[in-house]
C-alpha atoms as a PDB file:
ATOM      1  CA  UNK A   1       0.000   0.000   0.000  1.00  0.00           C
ATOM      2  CA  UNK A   2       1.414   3.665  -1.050  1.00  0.00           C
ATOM      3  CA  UNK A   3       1.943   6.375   2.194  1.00  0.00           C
ATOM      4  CA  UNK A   4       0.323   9.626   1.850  1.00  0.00           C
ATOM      5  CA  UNK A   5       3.547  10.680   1.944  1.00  0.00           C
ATOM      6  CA  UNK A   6       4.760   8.741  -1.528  1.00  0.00           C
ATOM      7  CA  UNK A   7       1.124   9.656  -2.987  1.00  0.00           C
ATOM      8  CA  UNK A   8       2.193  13.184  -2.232  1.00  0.00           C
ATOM      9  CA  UNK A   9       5.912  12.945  -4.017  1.00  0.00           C
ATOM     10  CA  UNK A  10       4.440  11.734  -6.947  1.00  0.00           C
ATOM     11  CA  UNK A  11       1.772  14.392  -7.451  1.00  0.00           C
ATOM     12  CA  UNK A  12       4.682  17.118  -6.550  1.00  0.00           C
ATOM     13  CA  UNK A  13       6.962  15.704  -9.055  1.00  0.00           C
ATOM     14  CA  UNK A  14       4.221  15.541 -11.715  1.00  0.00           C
ATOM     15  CA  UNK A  15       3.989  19.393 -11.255  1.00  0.00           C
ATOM     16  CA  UNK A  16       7.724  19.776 -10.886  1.00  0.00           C
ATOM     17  CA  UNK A  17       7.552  18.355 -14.374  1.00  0.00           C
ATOM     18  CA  UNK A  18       5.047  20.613 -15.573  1.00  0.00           C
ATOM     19  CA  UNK A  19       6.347  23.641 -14.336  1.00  0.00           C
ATOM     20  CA  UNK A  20      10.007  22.689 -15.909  1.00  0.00           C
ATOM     21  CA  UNK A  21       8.425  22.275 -19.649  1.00  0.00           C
ATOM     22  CA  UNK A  22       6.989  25.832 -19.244  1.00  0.00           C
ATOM     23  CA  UNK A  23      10.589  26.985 -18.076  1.00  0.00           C
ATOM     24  CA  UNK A  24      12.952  24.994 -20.480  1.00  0.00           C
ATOM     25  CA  UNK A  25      10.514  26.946 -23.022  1.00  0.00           C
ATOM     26  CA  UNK A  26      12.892  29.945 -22.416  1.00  0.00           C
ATOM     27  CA  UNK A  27      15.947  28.744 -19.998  1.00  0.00           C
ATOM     28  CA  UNK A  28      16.400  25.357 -21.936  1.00  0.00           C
ATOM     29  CA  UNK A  29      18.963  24.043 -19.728  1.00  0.00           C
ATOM     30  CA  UNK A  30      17.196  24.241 -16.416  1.00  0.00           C
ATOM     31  CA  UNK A  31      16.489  21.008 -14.842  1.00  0.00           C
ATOM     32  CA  UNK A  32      14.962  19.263 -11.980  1.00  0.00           C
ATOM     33  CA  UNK A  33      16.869  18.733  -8.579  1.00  0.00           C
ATOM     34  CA  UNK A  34      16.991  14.931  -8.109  1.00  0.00           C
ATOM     35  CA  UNK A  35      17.147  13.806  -4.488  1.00  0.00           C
ATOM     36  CA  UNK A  36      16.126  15.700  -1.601  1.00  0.00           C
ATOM     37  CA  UNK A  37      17.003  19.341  -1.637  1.00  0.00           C
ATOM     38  CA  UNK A  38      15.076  21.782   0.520  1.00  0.00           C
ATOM     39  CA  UNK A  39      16.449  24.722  -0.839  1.00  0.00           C
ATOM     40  CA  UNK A  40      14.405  24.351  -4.186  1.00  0.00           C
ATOM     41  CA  UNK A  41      13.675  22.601  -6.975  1.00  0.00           C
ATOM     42  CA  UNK A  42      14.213  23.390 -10.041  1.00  0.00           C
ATOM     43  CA  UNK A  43      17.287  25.301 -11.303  1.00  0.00           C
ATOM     44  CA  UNK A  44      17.879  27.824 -13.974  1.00  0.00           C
ATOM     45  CA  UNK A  45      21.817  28.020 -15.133  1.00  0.00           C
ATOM     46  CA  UNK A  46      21.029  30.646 -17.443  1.00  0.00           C
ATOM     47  CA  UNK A  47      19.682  33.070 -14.155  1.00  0.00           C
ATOM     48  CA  UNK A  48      21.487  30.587 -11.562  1.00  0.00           C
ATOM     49  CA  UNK A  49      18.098  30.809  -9.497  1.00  0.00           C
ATOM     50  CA  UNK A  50      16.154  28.154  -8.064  1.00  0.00           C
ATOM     51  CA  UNK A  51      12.350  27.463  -8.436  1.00  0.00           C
ATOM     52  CA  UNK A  52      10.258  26.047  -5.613  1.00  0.00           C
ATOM     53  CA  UNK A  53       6.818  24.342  -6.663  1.00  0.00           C
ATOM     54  CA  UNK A  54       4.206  23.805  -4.436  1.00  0.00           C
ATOM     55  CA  UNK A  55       0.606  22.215  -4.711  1.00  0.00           C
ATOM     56  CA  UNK A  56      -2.711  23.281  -2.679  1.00  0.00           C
ATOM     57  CA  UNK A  57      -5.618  21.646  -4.258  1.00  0.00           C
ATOM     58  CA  UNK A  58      -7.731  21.509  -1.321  1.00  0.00           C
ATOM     59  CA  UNK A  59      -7.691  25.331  -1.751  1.00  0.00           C
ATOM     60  CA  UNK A  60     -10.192  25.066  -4.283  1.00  0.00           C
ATOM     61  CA  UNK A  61     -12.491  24.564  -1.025  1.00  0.00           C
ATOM     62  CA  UNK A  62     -10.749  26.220   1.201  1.00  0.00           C
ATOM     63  CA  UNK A  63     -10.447  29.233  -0.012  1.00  0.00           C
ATOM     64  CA  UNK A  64      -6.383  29.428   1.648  1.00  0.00           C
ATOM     65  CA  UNK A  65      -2.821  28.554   0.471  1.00  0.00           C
ATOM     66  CA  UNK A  66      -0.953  26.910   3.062  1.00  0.00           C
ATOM     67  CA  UNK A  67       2.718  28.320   3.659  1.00  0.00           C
ATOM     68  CA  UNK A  68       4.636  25.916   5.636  1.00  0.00           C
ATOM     69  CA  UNK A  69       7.644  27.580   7.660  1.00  0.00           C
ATOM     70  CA  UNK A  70       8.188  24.444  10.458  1.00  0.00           C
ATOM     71  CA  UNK A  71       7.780  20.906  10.531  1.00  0.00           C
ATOM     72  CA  UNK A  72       8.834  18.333  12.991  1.00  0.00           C
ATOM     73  CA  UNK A  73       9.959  21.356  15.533  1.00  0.00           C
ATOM     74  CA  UNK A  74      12.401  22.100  12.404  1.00  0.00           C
ATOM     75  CA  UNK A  75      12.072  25.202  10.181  1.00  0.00           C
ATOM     76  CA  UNK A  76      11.095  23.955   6.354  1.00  0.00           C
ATOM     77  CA  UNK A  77       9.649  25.156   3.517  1.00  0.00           C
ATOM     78  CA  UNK A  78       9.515  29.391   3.600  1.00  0.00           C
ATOM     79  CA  UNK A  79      11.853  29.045   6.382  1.00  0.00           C
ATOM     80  CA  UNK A  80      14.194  27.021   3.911  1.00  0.00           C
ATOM     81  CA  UNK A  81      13.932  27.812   0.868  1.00  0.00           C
ATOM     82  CA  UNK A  82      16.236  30.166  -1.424  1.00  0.00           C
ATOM     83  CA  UNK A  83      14.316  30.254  -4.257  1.00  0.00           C
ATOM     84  CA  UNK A  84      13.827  33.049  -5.957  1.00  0.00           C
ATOM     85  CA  UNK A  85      10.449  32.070  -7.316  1.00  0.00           C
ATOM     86  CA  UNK A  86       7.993  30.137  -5.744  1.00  0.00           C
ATOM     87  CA  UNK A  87       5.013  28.473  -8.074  1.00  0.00           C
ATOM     88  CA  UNK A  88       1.660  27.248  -6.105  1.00  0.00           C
ATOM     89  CA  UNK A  89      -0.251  25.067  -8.411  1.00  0.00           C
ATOM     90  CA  UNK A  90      -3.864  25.392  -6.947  1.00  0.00           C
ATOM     91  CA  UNK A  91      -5.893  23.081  -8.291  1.00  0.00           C
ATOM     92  CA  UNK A  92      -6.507  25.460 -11.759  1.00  0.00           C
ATOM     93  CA  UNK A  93      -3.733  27.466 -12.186  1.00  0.00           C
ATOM     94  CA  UNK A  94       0.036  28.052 -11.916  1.00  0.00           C
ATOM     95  CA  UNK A  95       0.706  31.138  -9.445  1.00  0.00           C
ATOM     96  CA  UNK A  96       3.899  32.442  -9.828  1.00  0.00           C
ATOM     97  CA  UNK A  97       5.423  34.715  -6.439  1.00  0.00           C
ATOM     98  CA  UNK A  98       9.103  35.941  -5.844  1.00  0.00           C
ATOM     99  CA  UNK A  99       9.380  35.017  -2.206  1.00  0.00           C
ATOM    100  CA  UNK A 100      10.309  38.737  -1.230  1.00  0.00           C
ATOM    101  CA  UNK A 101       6.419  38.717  -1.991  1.00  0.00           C
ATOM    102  CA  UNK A 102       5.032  36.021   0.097  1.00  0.00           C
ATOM    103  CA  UNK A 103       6.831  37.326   2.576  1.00  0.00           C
ATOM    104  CA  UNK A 104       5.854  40.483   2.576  1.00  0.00           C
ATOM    105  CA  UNK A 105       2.116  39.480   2.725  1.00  0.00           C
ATOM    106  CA  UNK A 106       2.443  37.672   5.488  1.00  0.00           C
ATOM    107  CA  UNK A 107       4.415  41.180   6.985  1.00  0.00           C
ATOM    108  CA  UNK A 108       1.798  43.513   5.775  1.00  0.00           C
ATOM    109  CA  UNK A 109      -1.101  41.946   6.322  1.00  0.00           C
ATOM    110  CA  UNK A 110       0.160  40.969   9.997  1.00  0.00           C
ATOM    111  CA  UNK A 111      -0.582  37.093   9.242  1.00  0.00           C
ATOM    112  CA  UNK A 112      -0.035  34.765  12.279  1.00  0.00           C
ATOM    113  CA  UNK A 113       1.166  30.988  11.605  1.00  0.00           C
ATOM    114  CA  UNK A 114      -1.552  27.852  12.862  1.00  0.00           C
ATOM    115  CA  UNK A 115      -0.014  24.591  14.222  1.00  0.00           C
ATOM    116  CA  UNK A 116      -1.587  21.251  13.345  1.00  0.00           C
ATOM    117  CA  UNK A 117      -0.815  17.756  12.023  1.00  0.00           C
ATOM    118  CA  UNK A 118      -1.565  17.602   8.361  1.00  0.00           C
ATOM    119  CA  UNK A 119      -3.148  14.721   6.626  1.00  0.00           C
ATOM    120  CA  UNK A 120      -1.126  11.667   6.191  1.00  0.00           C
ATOM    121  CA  UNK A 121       1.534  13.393   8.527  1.00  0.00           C
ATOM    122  CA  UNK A 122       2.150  11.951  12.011  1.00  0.00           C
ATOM    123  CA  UNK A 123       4.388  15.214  13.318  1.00  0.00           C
ATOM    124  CA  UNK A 124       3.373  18.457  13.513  1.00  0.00           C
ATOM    125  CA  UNK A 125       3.713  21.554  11.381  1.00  0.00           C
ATOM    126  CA  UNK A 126       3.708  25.479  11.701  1.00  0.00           C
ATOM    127  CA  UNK A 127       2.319  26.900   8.315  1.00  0.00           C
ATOM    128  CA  UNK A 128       0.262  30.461   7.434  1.00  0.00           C
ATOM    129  CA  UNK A 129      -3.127  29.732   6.586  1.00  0.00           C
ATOM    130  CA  UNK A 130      -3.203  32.784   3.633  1.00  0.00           C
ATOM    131  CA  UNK A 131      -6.527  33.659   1.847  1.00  0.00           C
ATOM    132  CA  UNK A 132      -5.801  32.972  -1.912  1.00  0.00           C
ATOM    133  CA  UNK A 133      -7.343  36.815  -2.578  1.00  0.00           C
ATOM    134  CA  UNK A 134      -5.117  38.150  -0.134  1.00  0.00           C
ATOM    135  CA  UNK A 135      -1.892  36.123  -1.659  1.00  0.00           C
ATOM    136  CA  UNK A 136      -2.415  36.565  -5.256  1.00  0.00           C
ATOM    137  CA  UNK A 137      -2.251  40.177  -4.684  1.00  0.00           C
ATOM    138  CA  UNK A 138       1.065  39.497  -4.406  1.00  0.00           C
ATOM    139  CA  UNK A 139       2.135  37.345  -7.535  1.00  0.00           C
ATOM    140  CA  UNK A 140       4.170  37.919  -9.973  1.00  0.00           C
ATOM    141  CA  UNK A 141       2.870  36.335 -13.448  1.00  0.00           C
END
């Protein structure tokens, strides 16, 4: 039987995939990150910046975009991450944010971070529960 957690890494790579083919359409020779890297995943030589890709299809009913910034008592994700770009696939569309942006929604719109244990996870995580019409003020493309 396949974990949440290996149903969830092959939905993410599908995207990661996704996401590349719309890149390599003008950076041809950026590529995936194989393995585990946390500080993104995809690369671009050509702008030697790295692309993190994230999926929130429940936010088609939830109306938010979870940001994760902690999991396991150990920062992850925003926390992380040195991407320069950050693309949240959300169900319909591909939202493209620098994260100078995220962050500065969560700054100017004084957001405060939930705790809880998210489906198919047994540890608990720290994330920013952000209304998608507060957020995609803030993208990019």
């Amino acid at each position: 039987m396949i974990s949440t957690f290996e149903r969830d890494l092959k939905v993410g790579k599908k995207y990661e995939d996704e996401v590349l083919k719309l890149i390599k359409n003008k950076y041809p020779k950026s590529y995936i990150v194989d393995g585990y890297y946390k500080e993104w995943d995809i690369f671009i030589p050509e702008l030697e910046i790295g692309i993190e890709v994230k999926s929130d299809k429940k936010s088609l009913y939830t109306g938010n975009i979870v940001i994760e910034i902690e999991f396991n008592n150990r920062p992850s994700a925003l926390s992380t991450s040195k991407a320069a770009w950050w693309v949240i696939y959300d169900g319909e569309n591909y939202n493209w944010f620098t994260i100078k942006n995220i962050k500065k929604c969560i700054k100017e719109n004084n957001l405060k971070y939930c705790s809880f244990i998210g489906k198919g996870d047994t540890k608990e995580k720290k994330a920013y529960l952000i209304k998608k019409e507060i957020l995609y003020k803030y993208k990019t493309i």
